[in-house]
PDB file of N, CA and C in Angstrom:
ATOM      1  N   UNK A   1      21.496  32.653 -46.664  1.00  0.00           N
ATOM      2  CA  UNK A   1      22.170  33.859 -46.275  1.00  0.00           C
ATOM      3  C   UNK A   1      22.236  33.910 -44.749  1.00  0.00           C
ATOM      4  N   UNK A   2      23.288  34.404 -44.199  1.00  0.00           N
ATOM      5  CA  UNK A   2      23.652  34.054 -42.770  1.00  0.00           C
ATOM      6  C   UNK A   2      22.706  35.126 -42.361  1.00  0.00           C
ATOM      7  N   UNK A   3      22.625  35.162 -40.850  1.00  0.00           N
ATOM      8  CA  UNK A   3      21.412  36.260 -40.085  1.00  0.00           C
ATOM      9  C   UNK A   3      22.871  36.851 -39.223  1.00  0.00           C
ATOM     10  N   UNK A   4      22.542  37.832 -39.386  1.00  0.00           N
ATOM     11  CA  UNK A   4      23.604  39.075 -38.971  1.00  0.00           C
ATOM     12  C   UNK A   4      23.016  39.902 -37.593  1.00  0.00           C
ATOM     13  N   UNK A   5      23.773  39.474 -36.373  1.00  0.00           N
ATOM     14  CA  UNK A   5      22.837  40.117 -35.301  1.00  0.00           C
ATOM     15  C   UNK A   5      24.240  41.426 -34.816  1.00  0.00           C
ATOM     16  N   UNK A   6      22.697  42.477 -34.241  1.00  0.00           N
ATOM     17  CA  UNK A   6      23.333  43.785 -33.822  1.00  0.00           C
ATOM     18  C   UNK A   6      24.097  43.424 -32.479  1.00  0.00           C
ATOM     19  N   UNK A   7      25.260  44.105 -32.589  1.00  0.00           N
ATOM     20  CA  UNK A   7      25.954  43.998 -31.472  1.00  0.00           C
ATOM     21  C   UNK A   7      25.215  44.249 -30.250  1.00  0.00           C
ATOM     22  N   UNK A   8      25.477  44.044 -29.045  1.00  0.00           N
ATOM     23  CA  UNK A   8      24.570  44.332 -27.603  1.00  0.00           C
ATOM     24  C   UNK A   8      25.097  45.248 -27.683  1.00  0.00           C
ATOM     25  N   UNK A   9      24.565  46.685 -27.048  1.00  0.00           N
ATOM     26  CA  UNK A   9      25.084  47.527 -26.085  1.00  0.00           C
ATOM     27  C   UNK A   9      25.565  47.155 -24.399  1.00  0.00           C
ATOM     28  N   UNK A  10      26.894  47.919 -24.799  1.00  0.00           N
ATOM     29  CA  UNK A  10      27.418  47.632 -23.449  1.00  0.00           C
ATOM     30  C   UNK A  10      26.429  48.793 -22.477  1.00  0.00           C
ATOM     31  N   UNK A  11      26.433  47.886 -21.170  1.00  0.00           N
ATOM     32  CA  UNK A  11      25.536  48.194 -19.834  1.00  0.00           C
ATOM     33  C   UNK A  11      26.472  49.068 -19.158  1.00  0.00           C
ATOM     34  N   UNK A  12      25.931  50.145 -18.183  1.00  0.00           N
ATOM     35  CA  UNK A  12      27.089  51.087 -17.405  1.00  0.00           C
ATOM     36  C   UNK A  12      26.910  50.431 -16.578  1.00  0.00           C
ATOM     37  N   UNK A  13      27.798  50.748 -15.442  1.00  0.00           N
ATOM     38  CA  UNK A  13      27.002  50.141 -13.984  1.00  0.00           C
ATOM     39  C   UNK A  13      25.890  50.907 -13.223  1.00  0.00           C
ATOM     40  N   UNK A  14      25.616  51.808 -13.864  1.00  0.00           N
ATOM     41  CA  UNK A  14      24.142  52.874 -13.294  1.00  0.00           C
ATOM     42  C   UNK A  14      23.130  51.992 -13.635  1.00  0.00           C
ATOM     43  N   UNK A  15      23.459  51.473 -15.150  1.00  0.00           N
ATOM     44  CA  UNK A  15      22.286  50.658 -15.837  1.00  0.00           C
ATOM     45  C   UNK A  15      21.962  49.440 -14.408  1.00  0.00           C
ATOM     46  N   UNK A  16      23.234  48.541 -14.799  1.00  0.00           N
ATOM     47  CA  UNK A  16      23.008  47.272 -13.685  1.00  0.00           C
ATOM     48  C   UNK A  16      22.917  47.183 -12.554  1.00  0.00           C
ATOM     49  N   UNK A  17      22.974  48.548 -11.491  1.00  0.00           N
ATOM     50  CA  UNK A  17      22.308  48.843 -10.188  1.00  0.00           C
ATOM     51  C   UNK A  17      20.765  48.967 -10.209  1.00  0.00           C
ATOM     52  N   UNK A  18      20.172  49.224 -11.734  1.00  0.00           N
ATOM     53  CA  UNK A  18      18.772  49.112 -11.953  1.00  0.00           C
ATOM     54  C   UNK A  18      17.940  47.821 -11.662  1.00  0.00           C
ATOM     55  N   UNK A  19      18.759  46.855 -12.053  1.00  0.00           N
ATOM     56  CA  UNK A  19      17.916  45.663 -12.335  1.00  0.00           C
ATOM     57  C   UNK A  19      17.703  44.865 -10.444  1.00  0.00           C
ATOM     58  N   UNK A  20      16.634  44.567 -10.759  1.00  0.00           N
ATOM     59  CA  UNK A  20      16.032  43.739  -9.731  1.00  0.00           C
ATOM     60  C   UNK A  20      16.772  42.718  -8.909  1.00  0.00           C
ATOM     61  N   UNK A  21      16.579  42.788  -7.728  1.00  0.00           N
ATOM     62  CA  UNK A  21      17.167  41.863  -7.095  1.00  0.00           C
ATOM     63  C   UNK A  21      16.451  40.569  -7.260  1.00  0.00           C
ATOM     64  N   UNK A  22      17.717  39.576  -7.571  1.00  0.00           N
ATOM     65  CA  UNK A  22      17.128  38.033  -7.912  1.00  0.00           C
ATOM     66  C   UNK A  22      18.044  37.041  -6.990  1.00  0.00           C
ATOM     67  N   UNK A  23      17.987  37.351  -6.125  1.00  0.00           N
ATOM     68  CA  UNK A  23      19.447  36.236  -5.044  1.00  0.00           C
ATOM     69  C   UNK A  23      20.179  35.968  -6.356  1.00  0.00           C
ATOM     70  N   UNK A  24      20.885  36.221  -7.614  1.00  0.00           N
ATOM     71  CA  UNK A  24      21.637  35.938  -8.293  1.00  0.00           C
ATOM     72  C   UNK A  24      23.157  36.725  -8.377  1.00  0.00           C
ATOM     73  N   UNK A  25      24.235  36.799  -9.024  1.00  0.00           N
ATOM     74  CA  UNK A  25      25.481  37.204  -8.875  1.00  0.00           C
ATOM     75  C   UNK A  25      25.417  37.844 -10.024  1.00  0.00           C
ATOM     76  N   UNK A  26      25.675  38.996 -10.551  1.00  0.00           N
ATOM     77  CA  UNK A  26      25.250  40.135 -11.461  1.00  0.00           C
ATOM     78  C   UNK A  26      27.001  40.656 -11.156  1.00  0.00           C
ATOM     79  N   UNK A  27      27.346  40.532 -12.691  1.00  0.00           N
ATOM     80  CA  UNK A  27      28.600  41.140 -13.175  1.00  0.00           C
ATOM     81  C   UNK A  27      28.461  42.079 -14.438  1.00  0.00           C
ATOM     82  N   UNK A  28      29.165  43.157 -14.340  1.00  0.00           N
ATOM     83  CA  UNK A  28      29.177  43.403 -14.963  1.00  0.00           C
ATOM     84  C   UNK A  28      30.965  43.734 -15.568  1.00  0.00           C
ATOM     85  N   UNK A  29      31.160  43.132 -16.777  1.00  0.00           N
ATOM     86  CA  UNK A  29      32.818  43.124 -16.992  1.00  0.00           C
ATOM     87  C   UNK A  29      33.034  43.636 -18.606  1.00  0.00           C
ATOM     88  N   UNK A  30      33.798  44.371 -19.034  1.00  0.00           N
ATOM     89  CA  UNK A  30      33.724  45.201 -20.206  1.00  0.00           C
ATOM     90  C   UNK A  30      31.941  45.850 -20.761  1.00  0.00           C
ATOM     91  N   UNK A  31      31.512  46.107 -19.618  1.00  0.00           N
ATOM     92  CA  UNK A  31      30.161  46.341 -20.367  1.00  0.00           C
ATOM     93  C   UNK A  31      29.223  45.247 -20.926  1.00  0.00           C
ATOM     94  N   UNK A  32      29.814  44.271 -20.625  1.00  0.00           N
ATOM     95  CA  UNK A  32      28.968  42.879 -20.848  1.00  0.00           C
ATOM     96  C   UNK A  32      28.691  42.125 -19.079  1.00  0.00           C
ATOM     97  N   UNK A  33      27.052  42.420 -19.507  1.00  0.00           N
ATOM     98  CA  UNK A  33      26.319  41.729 -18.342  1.00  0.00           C
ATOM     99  C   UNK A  33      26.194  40.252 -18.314  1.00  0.00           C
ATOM    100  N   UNK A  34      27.196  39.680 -17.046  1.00  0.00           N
ATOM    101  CA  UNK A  34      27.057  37.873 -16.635  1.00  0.00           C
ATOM    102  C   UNK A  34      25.827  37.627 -15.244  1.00  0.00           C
ATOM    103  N   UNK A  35      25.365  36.961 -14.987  1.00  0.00           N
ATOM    104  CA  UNK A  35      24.740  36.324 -14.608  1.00  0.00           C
ATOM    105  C   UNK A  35      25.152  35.102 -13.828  1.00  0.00           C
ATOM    106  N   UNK A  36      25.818  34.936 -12.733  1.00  0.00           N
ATOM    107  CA  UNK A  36      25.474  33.818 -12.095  1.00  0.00           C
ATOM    108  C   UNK A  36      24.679  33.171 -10.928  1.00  0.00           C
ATOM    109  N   UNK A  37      24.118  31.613 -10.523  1.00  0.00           N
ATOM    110  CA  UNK A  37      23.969  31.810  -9.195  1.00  0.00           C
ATOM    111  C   UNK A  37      25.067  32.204  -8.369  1.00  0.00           C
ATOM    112  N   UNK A  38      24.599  32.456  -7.145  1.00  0.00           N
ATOM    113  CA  UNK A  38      25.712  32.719  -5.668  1.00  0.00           C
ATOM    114  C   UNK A  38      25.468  31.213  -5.063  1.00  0.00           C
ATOM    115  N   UNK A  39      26.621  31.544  -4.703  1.00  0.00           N
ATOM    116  CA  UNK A  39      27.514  29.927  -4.234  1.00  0.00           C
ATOM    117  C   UNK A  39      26.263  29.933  -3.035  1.00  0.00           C
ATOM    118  N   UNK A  40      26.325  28.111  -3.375  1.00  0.00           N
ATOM    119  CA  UNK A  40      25.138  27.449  -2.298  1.00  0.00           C
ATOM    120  C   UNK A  40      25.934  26.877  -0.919  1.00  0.00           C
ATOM    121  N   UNK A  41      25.219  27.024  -0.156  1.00  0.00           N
ATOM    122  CA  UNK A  41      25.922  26.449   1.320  1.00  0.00           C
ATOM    123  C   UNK A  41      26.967  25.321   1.192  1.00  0.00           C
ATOM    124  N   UNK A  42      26.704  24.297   0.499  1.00  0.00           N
ATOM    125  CA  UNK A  42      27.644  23.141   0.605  1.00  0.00           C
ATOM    126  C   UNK A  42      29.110  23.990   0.274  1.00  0.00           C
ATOM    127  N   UNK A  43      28.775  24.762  -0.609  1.00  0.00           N
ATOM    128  CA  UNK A  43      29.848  25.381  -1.412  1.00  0.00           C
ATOM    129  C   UNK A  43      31.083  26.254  -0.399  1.00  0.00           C
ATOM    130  N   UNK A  44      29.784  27.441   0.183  1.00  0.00           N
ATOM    131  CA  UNK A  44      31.145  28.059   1.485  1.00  0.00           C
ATOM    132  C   UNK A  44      31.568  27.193   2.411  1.00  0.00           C
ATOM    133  N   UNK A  45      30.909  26.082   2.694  1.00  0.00           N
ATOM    134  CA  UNK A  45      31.010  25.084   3.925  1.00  0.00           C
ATOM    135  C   UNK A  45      32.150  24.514   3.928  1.00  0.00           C
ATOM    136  N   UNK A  46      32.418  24.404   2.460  1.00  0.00           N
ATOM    137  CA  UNK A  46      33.899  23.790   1.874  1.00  0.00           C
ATOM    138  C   UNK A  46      35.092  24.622   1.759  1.00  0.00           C
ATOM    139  N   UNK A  47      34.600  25.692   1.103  1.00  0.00           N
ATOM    140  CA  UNK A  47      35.818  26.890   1.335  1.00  0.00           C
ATOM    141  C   UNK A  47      36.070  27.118   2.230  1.00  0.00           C
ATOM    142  N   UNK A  48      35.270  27.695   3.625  1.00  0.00           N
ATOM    143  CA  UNK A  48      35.777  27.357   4.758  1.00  0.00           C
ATOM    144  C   UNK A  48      36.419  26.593   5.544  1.00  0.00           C
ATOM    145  N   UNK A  49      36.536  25.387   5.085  1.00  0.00           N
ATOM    146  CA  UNK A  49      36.799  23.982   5.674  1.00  0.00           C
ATOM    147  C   UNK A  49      38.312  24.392   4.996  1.00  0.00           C
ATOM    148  N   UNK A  50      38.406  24.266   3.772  1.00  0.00           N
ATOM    149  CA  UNK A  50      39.722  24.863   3.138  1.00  0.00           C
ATOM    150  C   UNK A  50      40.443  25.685   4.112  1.00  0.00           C
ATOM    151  N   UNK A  51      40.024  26.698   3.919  1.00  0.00           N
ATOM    152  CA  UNK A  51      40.907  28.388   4.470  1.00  0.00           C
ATOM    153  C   UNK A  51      41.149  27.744   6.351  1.00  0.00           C
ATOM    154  N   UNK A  52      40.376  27.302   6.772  1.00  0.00           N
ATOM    155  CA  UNK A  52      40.973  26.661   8.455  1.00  0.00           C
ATOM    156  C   UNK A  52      42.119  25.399   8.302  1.00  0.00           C
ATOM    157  N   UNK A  53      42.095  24.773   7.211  1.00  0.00           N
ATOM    158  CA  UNK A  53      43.010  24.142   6.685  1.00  0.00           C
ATOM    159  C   UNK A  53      44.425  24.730   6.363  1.00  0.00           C
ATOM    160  N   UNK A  54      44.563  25.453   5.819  1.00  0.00           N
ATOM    161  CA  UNK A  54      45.372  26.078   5.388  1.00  0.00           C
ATOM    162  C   UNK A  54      45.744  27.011   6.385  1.00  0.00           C
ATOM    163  N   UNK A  55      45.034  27.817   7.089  1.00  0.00           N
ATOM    164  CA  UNK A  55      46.088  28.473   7.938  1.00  0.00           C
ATOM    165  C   UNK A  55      46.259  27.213   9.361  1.00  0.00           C
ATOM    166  N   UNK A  56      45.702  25.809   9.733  1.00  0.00           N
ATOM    167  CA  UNK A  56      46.608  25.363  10.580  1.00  0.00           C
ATOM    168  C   UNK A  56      47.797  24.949  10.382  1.00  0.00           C
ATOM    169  N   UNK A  57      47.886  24.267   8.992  1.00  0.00           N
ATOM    170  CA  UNK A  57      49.302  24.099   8.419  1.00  0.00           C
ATOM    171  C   UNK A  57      50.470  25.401   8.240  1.00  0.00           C
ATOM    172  N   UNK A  58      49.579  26.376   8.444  1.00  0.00           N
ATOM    173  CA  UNK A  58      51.047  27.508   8.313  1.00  0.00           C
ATOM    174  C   UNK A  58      51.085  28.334   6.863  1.00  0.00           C
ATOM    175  N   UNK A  59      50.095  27.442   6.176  1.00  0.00           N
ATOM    176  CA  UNK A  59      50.434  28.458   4.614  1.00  0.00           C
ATOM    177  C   UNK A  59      50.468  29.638   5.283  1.00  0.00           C
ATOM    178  N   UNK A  60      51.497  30.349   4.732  1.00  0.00           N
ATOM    179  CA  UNK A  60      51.596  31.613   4.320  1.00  0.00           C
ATOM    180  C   UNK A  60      50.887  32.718   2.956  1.00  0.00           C
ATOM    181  N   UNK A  61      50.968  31.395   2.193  1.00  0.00           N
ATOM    182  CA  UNK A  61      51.000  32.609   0.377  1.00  0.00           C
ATOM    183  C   UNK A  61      50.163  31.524  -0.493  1.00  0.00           C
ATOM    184  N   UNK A  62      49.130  31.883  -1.039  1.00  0.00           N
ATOM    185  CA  UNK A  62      48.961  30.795  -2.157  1.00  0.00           C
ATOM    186  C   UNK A  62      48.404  31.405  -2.993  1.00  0.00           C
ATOM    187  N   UNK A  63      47.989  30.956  -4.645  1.00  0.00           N
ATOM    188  CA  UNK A  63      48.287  31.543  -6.044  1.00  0.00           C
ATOM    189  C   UNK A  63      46.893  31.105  -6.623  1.00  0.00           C
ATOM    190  N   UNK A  64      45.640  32.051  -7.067  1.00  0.00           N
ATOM    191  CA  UNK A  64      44.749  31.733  -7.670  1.00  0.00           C
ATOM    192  C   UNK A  64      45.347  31.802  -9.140  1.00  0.00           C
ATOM    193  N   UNK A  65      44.555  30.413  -9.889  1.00  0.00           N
ATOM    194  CA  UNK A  65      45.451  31.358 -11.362  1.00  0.00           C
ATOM    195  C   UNK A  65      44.049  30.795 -12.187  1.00  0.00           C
ATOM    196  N   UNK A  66      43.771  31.432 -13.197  1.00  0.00           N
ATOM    197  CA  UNK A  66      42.574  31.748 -13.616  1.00  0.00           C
ATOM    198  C   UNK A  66      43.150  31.801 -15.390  1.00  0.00           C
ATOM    199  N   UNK A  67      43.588  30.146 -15.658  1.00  0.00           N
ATOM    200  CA  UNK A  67      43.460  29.791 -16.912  1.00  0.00           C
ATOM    201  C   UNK A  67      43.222  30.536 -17.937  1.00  0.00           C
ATOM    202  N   UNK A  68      41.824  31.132 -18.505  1.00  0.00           N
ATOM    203  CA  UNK A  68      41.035  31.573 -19.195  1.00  0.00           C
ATOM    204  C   UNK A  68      41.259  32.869 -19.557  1.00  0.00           C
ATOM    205  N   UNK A  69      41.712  33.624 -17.997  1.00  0.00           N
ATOM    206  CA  UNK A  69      41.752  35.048 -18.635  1.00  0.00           C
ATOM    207  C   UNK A  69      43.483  35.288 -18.674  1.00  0.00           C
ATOM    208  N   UNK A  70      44.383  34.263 -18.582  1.00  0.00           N
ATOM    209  CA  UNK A  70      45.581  34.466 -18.335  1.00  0.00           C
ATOM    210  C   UNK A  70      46.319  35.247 -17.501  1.00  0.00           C
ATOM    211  N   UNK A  71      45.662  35.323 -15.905  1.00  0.00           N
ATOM    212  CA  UNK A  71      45.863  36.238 -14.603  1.00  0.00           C
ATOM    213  C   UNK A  71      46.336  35.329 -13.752  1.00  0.00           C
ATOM    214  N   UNK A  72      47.167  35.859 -12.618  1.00  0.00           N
ATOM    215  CA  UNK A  72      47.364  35.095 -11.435  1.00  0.00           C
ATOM    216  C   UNK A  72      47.297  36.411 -10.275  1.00  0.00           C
ATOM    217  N   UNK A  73      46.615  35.639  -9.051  1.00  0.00           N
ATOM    218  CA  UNK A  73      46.163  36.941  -8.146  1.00  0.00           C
ATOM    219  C   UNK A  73      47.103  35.831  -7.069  1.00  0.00           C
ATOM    220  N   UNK A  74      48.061  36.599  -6.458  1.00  0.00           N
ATOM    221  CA  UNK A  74      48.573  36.008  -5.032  1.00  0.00           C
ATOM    222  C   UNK A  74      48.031  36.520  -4.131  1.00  0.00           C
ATOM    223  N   UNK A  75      47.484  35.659  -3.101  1.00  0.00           N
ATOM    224  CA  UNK A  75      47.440  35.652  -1.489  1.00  0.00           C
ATOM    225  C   UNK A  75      47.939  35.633  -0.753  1.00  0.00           C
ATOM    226  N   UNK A  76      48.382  36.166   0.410  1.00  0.00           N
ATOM    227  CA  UNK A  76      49.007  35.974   0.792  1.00  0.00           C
ATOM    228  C   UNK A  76      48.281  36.672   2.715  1.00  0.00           C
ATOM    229  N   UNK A  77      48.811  35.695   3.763  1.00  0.00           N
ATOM    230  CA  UNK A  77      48.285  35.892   4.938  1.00  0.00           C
ATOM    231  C   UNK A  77      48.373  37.028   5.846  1.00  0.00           C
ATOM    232  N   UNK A  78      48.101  37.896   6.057  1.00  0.00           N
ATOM    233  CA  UNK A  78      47.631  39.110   6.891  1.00  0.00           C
ATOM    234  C   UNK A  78      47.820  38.899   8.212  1.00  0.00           C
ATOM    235  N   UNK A  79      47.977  40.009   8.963  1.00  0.00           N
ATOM    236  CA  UNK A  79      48.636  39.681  10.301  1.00  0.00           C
ATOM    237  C   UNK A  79      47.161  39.215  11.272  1.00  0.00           C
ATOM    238  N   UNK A  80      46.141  39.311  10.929  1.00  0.00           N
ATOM    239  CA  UNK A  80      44.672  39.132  11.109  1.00  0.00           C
ATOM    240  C   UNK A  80      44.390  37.708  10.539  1.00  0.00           C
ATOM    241  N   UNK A  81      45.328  36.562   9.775  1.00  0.00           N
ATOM    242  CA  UNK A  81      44.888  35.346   9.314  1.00  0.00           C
ATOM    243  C   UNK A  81      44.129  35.061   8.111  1.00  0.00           C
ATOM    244  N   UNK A  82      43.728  36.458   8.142  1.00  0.00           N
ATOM    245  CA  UNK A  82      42.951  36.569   6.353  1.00  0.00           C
ATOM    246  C   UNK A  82      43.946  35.995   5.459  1.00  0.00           C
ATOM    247  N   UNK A  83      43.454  35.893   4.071  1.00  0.00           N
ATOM    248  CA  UNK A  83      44.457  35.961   3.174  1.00  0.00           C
ATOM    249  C   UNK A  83      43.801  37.013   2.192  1.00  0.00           C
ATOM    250  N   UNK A  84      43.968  38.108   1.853  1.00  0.00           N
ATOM    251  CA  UNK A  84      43.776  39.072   0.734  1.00  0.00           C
ATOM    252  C   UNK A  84      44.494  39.201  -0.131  1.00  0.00           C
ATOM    253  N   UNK A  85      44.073  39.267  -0.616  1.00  0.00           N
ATOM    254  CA  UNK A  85      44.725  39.007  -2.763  1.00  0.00           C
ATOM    255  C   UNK A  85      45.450  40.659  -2.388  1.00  0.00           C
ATOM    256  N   UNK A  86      46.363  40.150  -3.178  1.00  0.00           N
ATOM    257  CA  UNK A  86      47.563  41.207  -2.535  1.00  0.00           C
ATOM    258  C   UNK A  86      48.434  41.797  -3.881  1.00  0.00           C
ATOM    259  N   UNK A  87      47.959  40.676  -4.919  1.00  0.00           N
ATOM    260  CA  UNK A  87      48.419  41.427  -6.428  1.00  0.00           C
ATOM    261  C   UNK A  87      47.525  40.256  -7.564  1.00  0.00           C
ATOM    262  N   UNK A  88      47.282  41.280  -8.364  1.00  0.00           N
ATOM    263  CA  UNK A  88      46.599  40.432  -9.596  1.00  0.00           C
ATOM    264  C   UNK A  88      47.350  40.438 -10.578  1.00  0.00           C
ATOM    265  N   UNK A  89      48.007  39.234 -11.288  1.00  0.00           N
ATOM    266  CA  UNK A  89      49.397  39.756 -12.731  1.00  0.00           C
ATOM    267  C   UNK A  89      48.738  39.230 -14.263  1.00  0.00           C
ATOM    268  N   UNK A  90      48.890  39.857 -14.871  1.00  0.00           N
ATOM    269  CA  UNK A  90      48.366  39.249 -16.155  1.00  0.00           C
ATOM    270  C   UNK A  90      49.692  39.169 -17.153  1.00  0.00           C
ATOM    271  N   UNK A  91      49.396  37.957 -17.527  1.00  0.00           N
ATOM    272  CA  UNK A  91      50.171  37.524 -19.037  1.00  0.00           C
ATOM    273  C   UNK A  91      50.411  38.734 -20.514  1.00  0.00           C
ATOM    274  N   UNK A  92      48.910  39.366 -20.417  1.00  0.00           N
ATOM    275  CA  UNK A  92      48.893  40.403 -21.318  1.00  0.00           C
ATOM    276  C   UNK A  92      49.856  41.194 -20.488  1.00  0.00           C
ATOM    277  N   UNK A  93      50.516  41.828 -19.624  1.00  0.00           N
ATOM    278  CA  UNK A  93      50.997  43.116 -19.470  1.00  0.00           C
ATOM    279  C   UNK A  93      52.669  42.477 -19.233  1.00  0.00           C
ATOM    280  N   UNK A  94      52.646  40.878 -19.474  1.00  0.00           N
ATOM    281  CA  UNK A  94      53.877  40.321 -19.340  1.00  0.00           C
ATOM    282  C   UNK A  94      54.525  40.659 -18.197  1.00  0.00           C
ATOM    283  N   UNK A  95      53.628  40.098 -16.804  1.00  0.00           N
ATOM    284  CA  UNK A  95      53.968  40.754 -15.621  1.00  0.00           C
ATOM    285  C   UNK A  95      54.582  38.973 -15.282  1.00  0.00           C
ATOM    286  N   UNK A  96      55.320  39.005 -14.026  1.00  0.00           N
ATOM    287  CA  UNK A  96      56.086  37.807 -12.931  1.00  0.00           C
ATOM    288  C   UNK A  96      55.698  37.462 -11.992  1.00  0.00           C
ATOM    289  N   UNK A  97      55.845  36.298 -11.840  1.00  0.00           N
ATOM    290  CA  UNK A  97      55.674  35.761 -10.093  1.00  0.00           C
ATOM    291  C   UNK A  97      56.896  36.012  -9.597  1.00  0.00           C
ATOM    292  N   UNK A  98      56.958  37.122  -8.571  1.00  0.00           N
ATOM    293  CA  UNK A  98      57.644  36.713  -7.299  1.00  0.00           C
ATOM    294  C   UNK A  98      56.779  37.029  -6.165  1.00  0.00           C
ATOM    295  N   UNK A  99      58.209  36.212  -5.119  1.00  0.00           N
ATOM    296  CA  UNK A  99      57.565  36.102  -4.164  1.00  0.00           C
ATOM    297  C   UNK A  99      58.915  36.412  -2.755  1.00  0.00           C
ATOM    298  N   UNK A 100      58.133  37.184  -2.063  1.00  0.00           N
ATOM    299  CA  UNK A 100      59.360  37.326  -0.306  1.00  0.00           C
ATOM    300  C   UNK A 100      59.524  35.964   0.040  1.00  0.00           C
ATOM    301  N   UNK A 101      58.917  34.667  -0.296  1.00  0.00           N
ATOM    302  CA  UNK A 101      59.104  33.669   0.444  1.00  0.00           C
ATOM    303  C   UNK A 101      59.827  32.432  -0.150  1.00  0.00           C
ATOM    304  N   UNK A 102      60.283  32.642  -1.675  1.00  0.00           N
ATOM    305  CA  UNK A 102      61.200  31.940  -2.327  1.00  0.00           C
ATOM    306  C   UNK A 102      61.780  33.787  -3.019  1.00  0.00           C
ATOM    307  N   UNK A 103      62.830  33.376  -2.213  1.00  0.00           N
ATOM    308  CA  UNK A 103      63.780  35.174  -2.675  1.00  0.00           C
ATOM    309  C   UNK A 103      64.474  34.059  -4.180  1.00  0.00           C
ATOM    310  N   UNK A 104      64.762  35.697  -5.081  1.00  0.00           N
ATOM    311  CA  UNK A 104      65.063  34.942  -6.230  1.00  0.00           C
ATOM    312  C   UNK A 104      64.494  34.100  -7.474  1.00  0.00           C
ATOM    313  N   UNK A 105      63.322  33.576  -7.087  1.00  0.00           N
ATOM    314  CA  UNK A 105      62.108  33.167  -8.023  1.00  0.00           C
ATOM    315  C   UNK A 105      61.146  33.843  -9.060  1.00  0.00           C
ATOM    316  N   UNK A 106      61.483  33.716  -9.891  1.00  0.00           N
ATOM    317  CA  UNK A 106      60.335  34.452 -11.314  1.00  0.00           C
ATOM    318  C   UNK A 106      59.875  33.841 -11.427  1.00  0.00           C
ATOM    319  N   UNK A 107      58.431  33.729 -12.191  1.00  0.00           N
ATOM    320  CA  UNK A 107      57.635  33.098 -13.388  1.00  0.00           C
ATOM    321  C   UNK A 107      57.365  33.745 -14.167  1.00  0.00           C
ATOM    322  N   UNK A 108      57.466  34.385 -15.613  1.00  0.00           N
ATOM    323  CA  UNK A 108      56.820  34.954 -16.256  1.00  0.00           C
ATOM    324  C   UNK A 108      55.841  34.208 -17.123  1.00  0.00           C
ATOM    325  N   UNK A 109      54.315  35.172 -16.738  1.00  0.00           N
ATOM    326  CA  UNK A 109      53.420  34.691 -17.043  1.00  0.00           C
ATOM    327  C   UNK A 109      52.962  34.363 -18.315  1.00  0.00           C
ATOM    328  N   UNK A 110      53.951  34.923 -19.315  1.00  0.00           N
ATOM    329  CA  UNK A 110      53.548  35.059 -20.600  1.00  0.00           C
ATOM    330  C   UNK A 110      54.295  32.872 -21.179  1.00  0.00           C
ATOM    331  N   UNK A 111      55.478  33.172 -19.928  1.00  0.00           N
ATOM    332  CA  UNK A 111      56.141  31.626 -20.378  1.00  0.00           C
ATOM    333  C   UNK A 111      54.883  30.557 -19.713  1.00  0.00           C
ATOM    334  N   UNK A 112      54.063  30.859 -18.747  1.00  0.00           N
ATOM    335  CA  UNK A 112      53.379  30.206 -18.041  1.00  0.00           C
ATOM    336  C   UNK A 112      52.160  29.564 -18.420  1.00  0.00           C
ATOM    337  N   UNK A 113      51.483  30.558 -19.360  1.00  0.00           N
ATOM    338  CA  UNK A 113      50.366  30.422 -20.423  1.00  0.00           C
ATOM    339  C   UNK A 113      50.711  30.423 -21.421  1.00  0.00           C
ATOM    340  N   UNK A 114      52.054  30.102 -22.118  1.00  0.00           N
ATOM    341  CA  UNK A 114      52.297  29.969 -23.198  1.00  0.00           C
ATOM    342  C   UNK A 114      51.761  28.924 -24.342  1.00  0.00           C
ATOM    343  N   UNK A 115      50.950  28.919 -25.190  1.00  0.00           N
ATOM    344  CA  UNK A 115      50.167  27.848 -25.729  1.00  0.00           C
ATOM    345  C   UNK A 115      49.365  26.624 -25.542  1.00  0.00           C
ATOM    346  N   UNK A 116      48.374  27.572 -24.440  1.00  0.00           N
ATOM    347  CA  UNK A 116      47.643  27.096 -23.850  1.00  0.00           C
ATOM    348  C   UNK A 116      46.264  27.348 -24.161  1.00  0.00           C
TER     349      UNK A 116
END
């Protein structure tokens, strides 16, 4: 006979401001508590190395896209050189890529993750 476990209770975020600091990365996303480490030095050393990369070449705009949850967040460069995520689109709400820098260009995300 199979073993039948009780659902978790979902955590508030009052709950997960409780818990102890552990140098770890503490999410909390639908009420389900993740757990990761925080990125180790080699790790920003590289992203950094990236992002000075990218703005000497001139990028302007570039596209996180995040497989799994079927989202794409564009970046795009700030008059300060940052790049801040400037829109997050999801497949579920059957949202598009455009963009000011190819005028005329769609993607819809739903064609994008389509059976994947």
């Amino acid at each position: 006979m199979p073993v039948m476990s009780r659902p978790q209770k979902k955590l508030t975020s009052a709950e997960l401001l409780l818990l102890p600091d552990d140098g770890k990365r503490h999410e909390l996303i639908d009420g389900v508590h993740y757990v990761t480490p925080s990125p180790r030095i080699p790790h920003q050393v590289l992203v950094g190395r990236i992002f000075v990369a990218i703005s000497k070449k001139g990028v302007r705009e570039y596209l996180l896209v995040d497989p799994k949850n079927c989202r794409v967040s564009i970046c795009r460069r700030s008059g300060d050189g940052s790049f801040p995520i400037v829109s997050t689109l999801s497949a579920a709400a059957d949202e598009q890529i455009e963009t000011p820098l190819l005028p005329g260009f769609e993607l819809s995300l739903s064609e994008l993750f389509a059976e994947i």
